[in-house]
Protein backbone atom coordinates (compact mmCIF):
# COMPACT_ATOMS: atom_id res chain seq x y z
CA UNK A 1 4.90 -25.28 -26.39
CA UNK A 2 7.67 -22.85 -25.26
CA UNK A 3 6.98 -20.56 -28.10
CA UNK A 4 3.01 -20.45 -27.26
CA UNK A 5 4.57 -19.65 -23.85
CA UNK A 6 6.63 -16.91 -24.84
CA UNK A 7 4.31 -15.45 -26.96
CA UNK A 8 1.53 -15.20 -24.37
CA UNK A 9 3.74 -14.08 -21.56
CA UNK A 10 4.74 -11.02 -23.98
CA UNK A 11 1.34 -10.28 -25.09
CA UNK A 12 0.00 -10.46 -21.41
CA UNK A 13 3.03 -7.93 -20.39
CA UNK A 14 2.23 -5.99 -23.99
CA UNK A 15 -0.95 -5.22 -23.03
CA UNK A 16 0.04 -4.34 -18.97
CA UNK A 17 2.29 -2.27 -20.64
CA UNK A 18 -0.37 -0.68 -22.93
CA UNK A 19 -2.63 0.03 -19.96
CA UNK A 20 -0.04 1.50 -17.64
CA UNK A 21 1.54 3.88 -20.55
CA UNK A 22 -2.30 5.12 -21.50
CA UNK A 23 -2.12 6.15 -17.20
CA UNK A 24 0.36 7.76 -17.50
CA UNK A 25 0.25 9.45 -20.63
CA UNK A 26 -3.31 9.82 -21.74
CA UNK A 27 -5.68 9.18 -18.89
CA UNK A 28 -3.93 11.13 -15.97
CA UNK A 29 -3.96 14.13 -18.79
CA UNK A 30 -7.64 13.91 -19.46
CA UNK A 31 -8.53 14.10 -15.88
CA UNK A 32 -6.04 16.92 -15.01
CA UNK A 33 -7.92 19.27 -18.02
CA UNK A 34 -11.26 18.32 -16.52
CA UNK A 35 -13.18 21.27 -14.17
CA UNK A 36 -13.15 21.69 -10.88
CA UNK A 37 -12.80 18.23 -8.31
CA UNK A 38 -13.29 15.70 -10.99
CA UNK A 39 -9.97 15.15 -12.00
CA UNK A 40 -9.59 14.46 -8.70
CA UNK A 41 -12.46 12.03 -8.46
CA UNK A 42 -11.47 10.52 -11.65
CA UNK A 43 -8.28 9.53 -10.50
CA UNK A 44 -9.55 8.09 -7.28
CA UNK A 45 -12.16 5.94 -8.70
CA UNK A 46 -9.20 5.01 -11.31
CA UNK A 47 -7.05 3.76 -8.11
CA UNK A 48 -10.12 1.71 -6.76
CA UNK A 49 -10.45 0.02 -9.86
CA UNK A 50 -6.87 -0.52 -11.41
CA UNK A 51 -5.60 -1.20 -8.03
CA UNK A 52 -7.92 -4.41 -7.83
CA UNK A 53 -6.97 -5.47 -11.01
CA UNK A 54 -2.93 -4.47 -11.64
CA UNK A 55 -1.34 -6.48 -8.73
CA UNK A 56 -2.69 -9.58 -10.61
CA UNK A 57 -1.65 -8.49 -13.98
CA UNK A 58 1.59 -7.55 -12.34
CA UNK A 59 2.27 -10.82 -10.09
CA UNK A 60 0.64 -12.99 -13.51
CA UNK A 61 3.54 -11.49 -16.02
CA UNK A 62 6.69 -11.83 -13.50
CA UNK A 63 5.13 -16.07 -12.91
CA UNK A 64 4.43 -16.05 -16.94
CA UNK A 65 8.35 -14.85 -17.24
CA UNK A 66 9.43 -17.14 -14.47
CA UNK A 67 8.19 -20.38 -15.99
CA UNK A 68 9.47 -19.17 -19.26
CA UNK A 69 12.66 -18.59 -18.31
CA UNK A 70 12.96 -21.94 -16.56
CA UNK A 71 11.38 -23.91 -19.22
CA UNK A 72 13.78 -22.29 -21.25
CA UNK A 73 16.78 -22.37 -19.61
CA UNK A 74 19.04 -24.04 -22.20
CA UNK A 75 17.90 -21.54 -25.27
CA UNK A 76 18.78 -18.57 -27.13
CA UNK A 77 17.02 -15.74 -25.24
CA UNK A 78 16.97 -17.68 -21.83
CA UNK A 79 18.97 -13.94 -20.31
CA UNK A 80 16.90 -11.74 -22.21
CA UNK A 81 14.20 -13.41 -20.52
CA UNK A 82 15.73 -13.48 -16.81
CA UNK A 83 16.20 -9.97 -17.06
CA UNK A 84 13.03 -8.94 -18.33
CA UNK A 85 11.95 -11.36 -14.70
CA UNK A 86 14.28 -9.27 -13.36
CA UNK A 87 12.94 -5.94 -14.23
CA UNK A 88 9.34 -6.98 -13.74
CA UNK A 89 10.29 -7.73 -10.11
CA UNK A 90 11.91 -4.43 -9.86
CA UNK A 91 8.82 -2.97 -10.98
CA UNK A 92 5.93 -5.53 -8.67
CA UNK A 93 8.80 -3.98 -5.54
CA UNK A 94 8.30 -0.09 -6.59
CA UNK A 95 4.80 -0.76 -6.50
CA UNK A 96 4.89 -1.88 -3.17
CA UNK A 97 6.92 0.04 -1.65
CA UNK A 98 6.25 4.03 -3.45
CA UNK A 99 3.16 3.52 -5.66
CA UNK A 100 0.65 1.36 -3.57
CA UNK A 101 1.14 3.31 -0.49
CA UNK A 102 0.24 6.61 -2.26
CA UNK A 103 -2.60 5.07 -4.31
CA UNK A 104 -4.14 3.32 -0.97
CA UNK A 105 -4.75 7.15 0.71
CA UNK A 106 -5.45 8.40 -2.74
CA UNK A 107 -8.43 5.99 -4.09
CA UNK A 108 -10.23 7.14 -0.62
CA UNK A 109 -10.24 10.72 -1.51
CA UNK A 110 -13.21 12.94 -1.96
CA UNK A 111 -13.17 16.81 -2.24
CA UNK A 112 -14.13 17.14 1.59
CA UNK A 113 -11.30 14.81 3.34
CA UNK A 114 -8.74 15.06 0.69
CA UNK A 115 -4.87 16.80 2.32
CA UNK A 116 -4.00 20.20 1.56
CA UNK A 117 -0.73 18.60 -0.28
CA UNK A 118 -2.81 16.26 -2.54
CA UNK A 119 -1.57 17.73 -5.82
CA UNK A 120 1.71 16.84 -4.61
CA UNK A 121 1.21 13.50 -3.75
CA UNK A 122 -0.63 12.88 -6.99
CA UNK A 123 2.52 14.44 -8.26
CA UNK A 124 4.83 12.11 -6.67
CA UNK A 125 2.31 9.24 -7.88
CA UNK A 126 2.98 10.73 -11.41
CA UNK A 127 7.06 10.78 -11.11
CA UNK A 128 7.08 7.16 -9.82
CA UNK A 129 4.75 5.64 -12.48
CA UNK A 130 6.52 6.95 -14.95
CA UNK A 131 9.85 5.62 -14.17
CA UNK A 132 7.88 1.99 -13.63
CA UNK A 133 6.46 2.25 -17.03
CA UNK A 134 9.77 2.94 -18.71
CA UNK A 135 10.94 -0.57 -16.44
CA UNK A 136 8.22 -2.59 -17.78
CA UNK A 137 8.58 -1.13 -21.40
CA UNK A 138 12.43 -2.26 -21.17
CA UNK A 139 10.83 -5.68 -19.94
CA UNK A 140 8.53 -5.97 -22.78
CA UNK A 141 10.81 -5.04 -25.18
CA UNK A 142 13.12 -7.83 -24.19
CA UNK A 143 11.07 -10.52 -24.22
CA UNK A 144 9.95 -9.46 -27.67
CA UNK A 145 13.52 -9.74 -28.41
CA UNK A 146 13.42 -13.06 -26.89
CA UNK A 147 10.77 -14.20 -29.34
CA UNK A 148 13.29 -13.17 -32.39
């Protein structure tokens, strides 16, 4: 039972993982390249929707982590899987406190109410999402470990 545990807590924070890296690194990209305002539109109808969907997927991975790390207490892996809590917390807080504020403001952007510094704040967006995928990549990668 622990093992079916482990293994879907990692696949659930695999795939969060997947999703967040193809943001940052394949979806934010595309829009950029694409004419005009609808990069801009893009990535505001991108905030309405992952933003209804991620703080689940977020809050779902740190309990799946939690419970395994309790139920597991007494085994090999038991730190590699409190730190990989650890950094999933770390990354649920930087969403809370630098990402979701931006993204709120940002998902209710058109071309006609949008800031005169919105490429910056989409840049600022950019900087902070990366540094939270590289924390949930190290949190994935030791709970894989943990599955060794």
């Amino acid at each position: 039972m622990l093992n079916a545990l482990g293994i879907v807590t990692t696949v659930v924070v695999g795939v969060m993982v997947g999703v967040e890296f193809s943001v940052a690194f394949v979806i934010n990209r595309i829009l950029g390249a694409l004419p005009e305002d609808s990069g801009q539109l893009g990535r505001a109808h991108g905030g309405r929707m992952l933003g209804a969907v991620m703080p689940v997927w977020y809050i779902g991975s740190l309990v799946l982590a939690a419970i395994w790390a309790v139920a597991g207490w007494d085994r090999a892996g038991a730190g590699l899987v409190v730190t990989a809590g650890a950094l999933l917390i770390l990354s649920v807080v930087m969403s809370i406190l630098l990402l979701v504020p931006i993204n709120n403001r940002t998902k209710k952007w058109t071309p006609e109410n949008r800031p005169a510094d919105w490429k910056e704040q989409m840049n600022r967006w950019d900087r902070w999402h990366y540094v939270r995928v590289a924390v949930i990549i190290a949190a994935f990668t030791l709970l894989v470990t943990a599955l060794a």
